[in-house]
PDB file of N, CA and C in Angstrom:
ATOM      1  N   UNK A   1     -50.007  58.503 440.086  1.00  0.00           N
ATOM      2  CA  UNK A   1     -49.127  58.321 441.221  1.00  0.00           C
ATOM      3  C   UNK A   1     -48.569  56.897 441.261  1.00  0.00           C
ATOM      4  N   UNK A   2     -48.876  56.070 441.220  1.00  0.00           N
ATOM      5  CA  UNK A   2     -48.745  54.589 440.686  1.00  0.00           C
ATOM      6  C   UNK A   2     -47.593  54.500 439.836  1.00  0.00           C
ATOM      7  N   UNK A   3     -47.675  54.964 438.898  1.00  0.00           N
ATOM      8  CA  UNK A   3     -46.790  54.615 438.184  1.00  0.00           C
ATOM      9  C   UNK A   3     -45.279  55.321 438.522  1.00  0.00           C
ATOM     10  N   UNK A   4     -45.550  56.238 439.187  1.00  0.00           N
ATOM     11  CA  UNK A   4     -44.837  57.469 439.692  1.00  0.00           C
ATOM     12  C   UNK A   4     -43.413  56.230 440.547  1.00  0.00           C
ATOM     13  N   UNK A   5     -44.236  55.854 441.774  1.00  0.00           N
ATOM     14  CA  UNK A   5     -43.612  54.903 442.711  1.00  0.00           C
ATOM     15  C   UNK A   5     -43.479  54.042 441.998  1.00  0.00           C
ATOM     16  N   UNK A   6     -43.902  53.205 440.867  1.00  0.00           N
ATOM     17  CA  UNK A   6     -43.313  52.042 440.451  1.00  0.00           C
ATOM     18  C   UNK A   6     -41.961  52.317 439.709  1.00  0.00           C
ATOM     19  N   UNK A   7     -42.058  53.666 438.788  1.00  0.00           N
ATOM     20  CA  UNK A   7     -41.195  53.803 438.590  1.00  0.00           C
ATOM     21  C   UNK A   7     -39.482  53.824 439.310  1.00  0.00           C
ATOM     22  N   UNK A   8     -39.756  54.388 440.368  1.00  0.00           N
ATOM     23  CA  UNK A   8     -39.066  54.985 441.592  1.00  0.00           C
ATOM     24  C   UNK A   8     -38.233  53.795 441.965  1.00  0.00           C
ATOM     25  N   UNK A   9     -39.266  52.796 442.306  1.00  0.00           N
ATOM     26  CA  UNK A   9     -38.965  51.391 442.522  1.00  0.00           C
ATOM     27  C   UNK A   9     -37.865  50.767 441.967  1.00  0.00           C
ATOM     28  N   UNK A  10     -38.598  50.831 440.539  1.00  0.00           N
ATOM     29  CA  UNK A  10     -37.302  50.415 439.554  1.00  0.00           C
ATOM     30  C   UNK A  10     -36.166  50.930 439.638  1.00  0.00           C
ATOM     31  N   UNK A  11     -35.808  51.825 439.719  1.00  0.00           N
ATOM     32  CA  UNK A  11     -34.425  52.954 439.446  1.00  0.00           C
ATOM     33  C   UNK A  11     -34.073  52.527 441.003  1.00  0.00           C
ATOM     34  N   UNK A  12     -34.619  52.676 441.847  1.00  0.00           N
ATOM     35  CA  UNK A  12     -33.944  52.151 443.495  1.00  0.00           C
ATOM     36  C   UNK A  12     -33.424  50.631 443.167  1.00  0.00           C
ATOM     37  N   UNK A  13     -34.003  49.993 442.461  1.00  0.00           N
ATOM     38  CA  UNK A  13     -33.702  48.425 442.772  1.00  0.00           C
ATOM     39  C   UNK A  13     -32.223  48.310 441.581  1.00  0.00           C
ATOM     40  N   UNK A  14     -32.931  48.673 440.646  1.00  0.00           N
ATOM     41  CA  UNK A  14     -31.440  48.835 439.244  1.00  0.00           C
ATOM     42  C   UNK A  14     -30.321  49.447 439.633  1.00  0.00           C
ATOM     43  N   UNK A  15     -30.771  50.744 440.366  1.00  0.00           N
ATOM     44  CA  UNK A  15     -29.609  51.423 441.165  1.00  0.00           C
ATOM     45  C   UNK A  15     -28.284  50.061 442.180  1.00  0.00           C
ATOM     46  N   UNK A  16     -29.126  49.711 443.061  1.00  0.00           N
ATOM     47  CA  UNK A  16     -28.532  49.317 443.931  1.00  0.00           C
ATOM     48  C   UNK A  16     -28.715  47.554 443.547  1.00  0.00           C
ATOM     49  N   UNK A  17     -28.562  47.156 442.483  1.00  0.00           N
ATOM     50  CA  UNK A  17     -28.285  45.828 442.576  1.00  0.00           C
ATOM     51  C   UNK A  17     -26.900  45.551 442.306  1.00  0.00           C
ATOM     52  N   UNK A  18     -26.329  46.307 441.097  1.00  0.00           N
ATOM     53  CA  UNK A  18     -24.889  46.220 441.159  1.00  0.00           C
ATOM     54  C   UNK A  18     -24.001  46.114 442.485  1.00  0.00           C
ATOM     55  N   UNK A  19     -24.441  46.974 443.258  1.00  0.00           N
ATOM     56  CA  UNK A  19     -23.351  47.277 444.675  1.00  0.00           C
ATOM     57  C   UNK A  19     -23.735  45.968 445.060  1.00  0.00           C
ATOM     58  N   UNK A  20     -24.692  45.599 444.743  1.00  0.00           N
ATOM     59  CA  UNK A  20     -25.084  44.262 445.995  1.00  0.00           C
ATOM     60  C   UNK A  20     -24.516  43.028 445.419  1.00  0.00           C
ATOM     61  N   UNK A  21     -24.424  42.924 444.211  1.00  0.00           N
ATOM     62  CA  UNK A  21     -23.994  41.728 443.074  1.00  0.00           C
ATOM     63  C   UNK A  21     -22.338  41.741 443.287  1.00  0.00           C
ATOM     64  N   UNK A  22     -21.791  42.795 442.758  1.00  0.00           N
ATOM     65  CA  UNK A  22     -20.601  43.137 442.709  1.00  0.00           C
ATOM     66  C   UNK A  22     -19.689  44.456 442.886  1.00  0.00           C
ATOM     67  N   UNK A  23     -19.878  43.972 444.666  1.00  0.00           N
ATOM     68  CA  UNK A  23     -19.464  45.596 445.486  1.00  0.00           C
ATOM     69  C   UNK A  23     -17.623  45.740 445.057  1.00  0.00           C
ATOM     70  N   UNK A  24     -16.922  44.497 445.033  1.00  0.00           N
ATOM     71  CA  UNK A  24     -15.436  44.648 444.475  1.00  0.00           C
ATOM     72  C   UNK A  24     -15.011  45.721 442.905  1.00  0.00           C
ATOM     73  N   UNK A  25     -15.827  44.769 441.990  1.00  0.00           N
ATOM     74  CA  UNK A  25     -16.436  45.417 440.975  1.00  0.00           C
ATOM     75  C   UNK A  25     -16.510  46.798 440.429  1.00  0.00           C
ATOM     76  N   UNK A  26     -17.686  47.504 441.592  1.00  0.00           N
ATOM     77  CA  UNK A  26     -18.285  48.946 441.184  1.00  0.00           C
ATOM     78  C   UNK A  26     -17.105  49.391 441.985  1.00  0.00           C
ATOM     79  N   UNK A  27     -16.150  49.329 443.011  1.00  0.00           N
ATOM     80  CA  UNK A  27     -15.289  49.390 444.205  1.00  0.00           C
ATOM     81  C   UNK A  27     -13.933  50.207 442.358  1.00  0.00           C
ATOM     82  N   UNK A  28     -13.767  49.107 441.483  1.00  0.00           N
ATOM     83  CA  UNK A  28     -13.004  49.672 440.933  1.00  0.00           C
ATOM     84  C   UNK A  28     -13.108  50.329 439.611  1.00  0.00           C
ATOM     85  N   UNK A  29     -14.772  50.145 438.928  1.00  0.00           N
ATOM     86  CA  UNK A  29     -15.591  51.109 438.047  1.00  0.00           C
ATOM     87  C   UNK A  29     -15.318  52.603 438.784  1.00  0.00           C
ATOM     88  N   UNK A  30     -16.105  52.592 440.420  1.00  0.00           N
ATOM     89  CA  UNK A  30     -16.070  54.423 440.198  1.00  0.00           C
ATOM     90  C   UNK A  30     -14.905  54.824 440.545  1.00  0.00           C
ATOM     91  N   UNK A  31     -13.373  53.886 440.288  1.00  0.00           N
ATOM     92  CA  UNK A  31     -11.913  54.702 440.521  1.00  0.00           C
ATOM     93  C   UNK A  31     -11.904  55.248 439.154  1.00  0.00           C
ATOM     94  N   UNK A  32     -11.938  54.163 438.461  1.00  0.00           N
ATOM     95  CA  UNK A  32     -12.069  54.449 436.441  1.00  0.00           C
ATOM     96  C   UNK A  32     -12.998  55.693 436.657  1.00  0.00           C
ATOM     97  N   UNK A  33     -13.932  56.006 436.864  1.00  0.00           N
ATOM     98  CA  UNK A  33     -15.083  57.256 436.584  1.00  0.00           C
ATOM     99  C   UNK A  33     -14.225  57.964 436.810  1.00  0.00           C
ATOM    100  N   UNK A  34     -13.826  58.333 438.040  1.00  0.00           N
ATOM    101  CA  UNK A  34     -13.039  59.479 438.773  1.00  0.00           C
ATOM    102  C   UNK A  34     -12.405  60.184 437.983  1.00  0.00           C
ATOM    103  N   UNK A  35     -11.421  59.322 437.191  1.00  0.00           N
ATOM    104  CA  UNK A  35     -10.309  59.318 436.564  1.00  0.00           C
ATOM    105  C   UNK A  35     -10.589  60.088 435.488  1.00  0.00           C
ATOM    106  N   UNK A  36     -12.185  59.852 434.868  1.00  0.00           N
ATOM    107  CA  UNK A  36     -12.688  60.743 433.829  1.00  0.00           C
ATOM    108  C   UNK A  36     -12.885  61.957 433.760  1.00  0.00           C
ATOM    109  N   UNK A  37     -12.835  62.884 432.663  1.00  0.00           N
ATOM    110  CA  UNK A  37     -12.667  64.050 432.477  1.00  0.00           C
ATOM    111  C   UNK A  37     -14.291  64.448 432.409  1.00  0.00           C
ATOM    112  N   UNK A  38     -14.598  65.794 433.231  1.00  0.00           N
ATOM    113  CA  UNK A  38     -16.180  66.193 433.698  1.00  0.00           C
ATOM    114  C   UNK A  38     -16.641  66.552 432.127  1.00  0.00           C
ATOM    115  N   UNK A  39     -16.339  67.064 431.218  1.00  0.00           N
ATOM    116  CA  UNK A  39     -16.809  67.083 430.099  1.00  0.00           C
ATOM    117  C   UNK A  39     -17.313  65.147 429.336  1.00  0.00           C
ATOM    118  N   UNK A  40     -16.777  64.652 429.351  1.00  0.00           N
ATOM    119  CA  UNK A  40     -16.812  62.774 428.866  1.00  0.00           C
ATOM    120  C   UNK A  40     -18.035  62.268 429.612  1.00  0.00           C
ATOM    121  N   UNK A  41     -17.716  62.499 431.371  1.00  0.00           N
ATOM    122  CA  UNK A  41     -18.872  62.705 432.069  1.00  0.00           C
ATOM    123  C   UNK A  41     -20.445  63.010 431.975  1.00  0.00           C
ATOM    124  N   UNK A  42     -20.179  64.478 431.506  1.00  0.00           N
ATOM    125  CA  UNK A  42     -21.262  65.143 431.063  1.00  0.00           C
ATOM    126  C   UNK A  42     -21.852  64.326 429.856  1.00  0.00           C
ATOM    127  N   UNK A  43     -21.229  64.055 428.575  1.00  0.00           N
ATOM    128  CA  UNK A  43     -21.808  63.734 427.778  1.00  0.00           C
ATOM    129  C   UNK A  43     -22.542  62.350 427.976  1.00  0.00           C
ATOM    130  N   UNK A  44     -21.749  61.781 428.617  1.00  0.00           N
ATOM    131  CA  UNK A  44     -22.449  60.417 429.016  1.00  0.00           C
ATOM    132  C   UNK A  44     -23.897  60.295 429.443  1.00  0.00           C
ATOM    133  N   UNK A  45     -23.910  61.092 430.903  1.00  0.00           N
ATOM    134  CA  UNK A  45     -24.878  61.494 431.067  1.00  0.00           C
ATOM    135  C   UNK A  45     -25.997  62.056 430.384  1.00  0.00           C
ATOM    136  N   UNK A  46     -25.908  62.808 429.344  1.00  0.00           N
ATOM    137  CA  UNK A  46     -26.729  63.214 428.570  1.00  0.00           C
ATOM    138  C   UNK A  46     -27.393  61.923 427.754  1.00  0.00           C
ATOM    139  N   UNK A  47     -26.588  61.504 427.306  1.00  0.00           N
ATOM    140  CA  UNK A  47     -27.377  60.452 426.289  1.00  0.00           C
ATOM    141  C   UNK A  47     -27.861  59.431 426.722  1.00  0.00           C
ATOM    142  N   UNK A  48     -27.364  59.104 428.307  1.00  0.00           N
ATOM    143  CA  UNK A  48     -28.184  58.195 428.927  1.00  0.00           C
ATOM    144  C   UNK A  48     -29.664  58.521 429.077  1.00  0.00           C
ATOM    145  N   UNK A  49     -29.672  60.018 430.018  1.00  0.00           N
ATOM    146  CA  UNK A  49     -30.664  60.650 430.062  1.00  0.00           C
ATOM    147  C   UNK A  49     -31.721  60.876 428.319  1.00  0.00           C
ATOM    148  N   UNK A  50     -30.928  60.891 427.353  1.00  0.00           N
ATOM    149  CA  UNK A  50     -31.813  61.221 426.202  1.00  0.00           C
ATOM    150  C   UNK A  50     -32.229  59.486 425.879  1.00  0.00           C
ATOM    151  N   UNK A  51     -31.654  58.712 426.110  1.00  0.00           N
ATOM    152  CA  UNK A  51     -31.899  56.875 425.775  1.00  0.00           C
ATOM    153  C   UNK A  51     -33.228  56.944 426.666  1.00  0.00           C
ATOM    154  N   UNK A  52     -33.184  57.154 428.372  1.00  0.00           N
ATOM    155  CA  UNK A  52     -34.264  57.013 429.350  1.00  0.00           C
ATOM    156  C   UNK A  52     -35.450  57.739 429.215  1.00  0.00           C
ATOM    157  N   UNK A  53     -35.578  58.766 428.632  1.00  0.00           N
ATOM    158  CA  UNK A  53     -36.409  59.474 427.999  1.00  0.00           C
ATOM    159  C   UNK A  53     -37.373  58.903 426.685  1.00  0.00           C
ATOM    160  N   UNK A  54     -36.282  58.366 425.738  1.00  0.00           N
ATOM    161  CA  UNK A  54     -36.866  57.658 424.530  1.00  0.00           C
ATOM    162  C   UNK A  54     -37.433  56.327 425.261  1.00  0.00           C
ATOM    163  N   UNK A  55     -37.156  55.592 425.822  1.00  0.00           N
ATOM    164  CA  UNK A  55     -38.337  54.399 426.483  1.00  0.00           C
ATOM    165  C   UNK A  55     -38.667  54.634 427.327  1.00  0.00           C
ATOM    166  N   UNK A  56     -39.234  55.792 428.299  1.00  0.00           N
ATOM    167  CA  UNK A  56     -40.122  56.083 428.355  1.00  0.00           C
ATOM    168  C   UNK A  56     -41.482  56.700 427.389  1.00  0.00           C
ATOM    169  N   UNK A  57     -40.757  57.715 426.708  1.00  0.00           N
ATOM    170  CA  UNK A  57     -41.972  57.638 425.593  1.00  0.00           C
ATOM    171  C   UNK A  57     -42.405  56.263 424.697  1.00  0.00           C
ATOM    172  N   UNK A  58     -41.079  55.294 424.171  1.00  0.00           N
ATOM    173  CA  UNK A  58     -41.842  54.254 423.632  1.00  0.00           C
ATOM    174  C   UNK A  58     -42.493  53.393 424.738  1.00  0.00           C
ATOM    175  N   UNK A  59     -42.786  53.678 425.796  1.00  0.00           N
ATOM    176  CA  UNK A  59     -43.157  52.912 426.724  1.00  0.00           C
ATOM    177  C   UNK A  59     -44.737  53.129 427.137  1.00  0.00           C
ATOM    178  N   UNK A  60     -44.870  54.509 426.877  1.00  0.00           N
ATOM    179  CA  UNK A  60     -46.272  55.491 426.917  1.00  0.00           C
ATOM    180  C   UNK A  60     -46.808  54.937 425.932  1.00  0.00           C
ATOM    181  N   UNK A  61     -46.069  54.914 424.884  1.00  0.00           N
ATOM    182  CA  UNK A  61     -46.925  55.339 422.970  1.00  0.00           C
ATOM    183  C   UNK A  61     -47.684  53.839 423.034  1.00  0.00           C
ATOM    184  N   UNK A  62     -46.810  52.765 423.217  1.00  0.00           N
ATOM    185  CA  UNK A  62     -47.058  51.090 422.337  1.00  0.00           C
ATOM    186  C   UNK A  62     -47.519  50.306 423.773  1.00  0.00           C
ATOM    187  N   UNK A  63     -47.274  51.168 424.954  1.00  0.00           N
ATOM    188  CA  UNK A  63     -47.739  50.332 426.163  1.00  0.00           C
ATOM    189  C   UNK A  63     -49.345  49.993 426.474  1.00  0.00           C
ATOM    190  N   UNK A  64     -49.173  49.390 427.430  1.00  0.00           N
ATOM    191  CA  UNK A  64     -50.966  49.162 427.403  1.00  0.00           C
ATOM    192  C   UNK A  64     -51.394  50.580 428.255  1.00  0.00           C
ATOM    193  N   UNK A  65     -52.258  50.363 427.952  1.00  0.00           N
ATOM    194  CA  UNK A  65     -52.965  52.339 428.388  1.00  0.00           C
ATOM    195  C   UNK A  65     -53.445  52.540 429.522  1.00  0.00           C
TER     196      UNK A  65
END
């Protein structure tokens, strides 16, 4: 469970530091997103999701135990 919420943590804080750093910024990143086609989208997503996946497992395998 620990790690559960720390995780959580992280992704809340990574999430929302951009908006907080540079709300002008992300203000004209998610017009550009918009603009993108839901297939480009999709794939993006995927390989982010397959990158976040791979360090997490290298994160399990070589981490301290």
């Amino acid at each position: 469970m620990d790690y559960l919420l720390t995780a959580l943590g992280l992704v809340c804080f990574l999430e929302g530091l951009p908006y907080a750093a540079f709300p002008d910024r992300i203000k004209q990143w998610l017009k550009h997103i918009a603009r993108l086609p839901s297939d480009q989208l999709r794939l993006m997503g995927g390989v982010l999701m397959a990158v976040g996946l791979g360090l997490v497992y290298l994160g399990r395998r070589h981490g301290a135990p």
